[in-house]
Protein backbone atom coordinates (compact mmCIF):
# COMPACT_ATOMS: atom_id res chain seq x y z
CA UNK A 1 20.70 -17.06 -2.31
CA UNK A 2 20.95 -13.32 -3.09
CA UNK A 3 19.68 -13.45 -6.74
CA UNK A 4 16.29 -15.37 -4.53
CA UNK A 5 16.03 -12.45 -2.00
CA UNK A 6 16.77 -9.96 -4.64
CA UNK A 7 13.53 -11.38 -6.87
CA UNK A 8 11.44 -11.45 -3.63
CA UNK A 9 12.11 -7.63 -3.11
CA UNK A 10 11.21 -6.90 -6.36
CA UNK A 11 8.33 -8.66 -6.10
CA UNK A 12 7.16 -6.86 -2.96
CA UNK A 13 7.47 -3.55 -4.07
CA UNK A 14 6.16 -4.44 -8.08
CA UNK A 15 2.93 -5.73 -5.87
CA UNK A 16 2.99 -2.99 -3.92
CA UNK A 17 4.74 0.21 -5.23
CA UNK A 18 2.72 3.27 -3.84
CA UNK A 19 2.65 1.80 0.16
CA UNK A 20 6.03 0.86 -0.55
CA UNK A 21 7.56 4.07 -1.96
CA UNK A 22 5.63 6.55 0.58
CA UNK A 23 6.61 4.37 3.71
CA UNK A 24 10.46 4.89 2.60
CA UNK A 25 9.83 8.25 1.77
CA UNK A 26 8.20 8.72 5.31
CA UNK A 27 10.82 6.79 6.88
CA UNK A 28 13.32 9.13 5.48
CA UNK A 29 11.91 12.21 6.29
CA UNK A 30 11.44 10.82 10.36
CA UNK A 31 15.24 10.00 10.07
CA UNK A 32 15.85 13.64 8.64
CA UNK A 33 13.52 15.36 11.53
CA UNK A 34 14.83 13.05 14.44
CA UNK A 35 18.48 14.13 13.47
CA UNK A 36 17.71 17.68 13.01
CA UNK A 37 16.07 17.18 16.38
CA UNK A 38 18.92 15.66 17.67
CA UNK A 39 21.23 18.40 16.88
CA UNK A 40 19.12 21.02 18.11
CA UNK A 41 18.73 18.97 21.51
CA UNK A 42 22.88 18.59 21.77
CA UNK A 43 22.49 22.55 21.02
CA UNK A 44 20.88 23.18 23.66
CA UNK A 45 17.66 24.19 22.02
CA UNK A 46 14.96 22.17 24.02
CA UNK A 47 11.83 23.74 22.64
CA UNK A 48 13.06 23.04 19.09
CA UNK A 49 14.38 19.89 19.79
CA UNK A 50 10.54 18.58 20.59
CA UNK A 51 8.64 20.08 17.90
CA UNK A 52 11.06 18.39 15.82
CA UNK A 53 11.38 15.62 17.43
CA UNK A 54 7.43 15.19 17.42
CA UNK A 55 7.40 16.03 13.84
CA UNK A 56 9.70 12.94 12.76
CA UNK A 57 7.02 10.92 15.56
CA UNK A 58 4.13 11.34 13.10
CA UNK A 59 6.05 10.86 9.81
CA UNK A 60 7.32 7.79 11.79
CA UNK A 61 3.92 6.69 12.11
CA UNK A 62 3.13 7.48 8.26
CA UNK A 63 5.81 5.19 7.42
CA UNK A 64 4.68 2.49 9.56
CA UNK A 65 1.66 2.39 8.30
CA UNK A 66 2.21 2.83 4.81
CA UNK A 67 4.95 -0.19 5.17
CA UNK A 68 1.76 -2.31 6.76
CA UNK A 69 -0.27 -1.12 3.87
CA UNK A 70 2.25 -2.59 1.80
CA UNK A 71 2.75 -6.02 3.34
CA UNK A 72 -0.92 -6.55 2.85
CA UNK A 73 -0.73 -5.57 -0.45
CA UNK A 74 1.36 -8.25 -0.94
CA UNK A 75 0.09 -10.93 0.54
CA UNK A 76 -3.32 -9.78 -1.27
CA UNK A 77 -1.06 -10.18 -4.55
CA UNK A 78 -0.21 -14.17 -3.81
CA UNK A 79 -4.26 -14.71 -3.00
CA UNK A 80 -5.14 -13.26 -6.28
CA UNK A 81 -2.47 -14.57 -8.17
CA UNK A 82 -3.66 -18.37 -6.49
CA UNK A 83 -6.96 -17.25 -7.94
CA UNK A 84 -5.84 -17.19 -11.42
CA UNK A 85 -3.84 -19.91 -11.34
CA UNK A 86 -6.69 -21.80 -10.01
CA UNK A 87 -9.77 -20.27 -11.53
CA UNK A 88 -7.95 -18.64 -15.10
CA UNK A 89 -9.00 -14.97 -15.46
CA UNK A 90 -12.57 -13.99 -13.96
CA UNK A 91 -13.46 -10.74 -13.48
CA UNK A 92 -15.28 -11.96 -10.53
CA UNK A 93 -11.96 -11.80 -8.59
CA UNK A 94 -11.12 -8.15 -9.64
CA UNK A 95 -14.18 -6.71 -9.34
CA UNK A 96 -13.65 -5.83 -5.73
CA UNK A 97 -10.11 -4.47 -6.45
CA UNK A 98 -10.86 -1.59 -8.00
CA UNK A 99 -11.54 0.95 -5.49
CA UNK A 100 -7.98 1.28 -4.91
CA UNK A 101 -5.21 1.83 -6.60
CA UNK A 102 -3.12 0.11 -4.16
CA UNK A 103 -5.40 -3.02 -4.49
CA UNK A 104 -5.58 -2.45 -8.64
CA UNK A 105 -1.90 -2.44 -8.70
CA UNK A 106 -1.29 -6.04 -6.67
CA UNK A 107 -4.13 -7.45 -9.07
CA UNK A 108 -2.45 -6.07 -12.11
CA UNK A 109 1.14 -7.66 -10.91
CA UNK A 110 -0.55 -10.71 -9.91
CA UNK A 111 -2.55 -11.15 -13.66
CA UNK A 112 0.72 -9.74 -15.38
CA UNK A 113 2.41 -13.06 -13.58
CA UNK A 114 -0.07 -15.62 -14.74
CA UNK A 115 -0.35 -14.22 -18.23
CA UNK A 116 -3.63 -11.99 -17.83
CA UNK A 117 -1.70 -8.57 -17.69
CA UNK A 118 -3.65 -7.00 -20.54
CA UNK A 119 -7.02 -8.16 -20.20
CA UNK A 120 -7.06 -7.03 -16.10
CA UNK A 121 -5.55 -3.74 -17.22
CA UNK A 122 -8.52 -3.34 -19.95
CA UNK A 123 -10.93 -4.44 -17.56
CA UNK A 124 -9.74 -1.21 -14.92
CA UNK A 125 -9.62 1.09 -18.00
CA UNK A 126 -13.32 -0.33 -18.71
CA UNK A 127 -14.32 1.10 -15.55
CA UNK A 128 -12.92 4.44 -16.17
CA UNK A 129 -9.55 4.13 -14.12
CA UNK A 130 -6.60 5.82 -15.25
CA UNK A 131 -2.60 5.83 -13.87
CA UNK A 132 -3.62 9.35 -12.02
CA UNK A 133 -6.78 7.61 -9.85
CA UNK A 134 -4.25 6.89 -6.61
CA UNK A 135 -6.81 7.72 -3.48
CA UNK A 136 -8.96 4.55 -3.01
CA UNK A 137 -12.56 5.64 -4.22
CA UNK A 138 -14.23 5.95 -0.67
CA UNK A 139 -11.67 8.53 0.44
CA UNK A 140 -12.34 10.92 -2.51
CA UNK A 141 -15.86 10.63 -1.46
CA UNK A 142 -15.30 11.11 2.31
CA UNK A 143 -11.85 12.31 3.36
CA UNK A 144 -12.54 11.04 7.08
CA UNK A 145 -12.94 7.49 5.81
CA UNK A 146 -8.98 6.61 6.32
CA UNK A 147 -10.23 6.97 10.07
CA UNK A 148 -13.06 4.63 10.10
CA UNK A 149 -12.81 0.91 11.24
CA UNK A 150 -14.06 -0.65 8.55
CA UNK A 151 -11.70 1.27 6.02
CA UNK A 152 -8.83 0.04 8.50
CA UNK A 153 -9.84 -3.32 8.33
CA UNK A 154 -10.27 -3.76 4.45
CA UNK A 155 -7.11 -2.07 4.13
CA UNK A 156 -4.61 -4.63 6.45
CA UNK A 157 -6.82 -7.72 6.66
CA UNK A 158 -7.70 -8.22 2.92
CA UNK A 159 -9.56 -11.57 1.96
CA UNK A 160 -12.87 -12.80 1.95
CA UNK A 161 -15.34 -11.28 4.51
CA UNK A 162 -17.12 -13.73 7.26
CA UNK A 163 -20.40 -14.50 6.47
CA UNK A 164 -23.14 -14.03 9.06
CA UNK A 165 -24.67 -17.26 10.40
């Protein structure tokens, strides 16, 4: 039973190890803030209490959604991975992975599983991507783009798009 759970962990954060690594790292440094808010508060220093209190809000929210980013990652992972098993390799199905590195890395796990490891990590270095290329392409070109809706939505509801009637 533990040697099962252990192998799904892995498996998560191998599909998913940017998300995964920044949302602890986030989570840590709320934890950090909220206790050094904490003691200030018991201190009797209010004013310092807040900012730091408000401080480990936000990096609270970072984590949050850095851990979401990561559970879609994953399940993103097991869709490709069904792909390969189903279809064999196609480039077809990591064509629209590679504007992230987030996305790259679940399709690179997911071929490395089903014995197409090498050809989907020639097929990225075709394109010109390289282990430094972390921010997803349309944030490099636009900074503001992590706020718009449909960056959002290709980001935690990965999968085919709905096509118009």
């Amino acid at each position: 039973m533990f040697v099962g759970r252990t192998s799904r962990t892995l498996r998560y954060i191998k599909a998913a190890p940017w998300p995964f690594m920044t949302g602890l790292g986030s989570l840590l440094i709320a934890l950090g803030l909220k206790g050094a808010g904490l003691v200030h508060w018991t201190g009797g220093d209010l004013p310092q209490a807040v900012v730091l209190g408000c401080w480990g809000g936000g990096w609270l929210v970072v984590a949050l959604f850095a851990l979401a980013d990561a559970v879609s990652r994953h399940r993103e992972y097991k869709r490709i991975k069904a792909m390969f098993v189903r279809f064999g390799y196609r480039e077809r199905i990591l064509r629209p992975l590679a504007r992230s590195r987030c996305q790259r890395d679940a399709a690179i796990f997911a071929a490395d599983e089903t014995g197409h490891g090498d050809t989907a990590r020639q097929y990225f270095s075709k394109l010109g991507y390289r282990w430094y290329h972390i921010m997803p392409d349309l944030v490099v070109r636009n900074p503001f783009a992590f706020l718009s809706p449909s960056f959002l939505r290709s980001s935690f509801l990965p999968g085919k798009k709905a096509r118009a009637s």
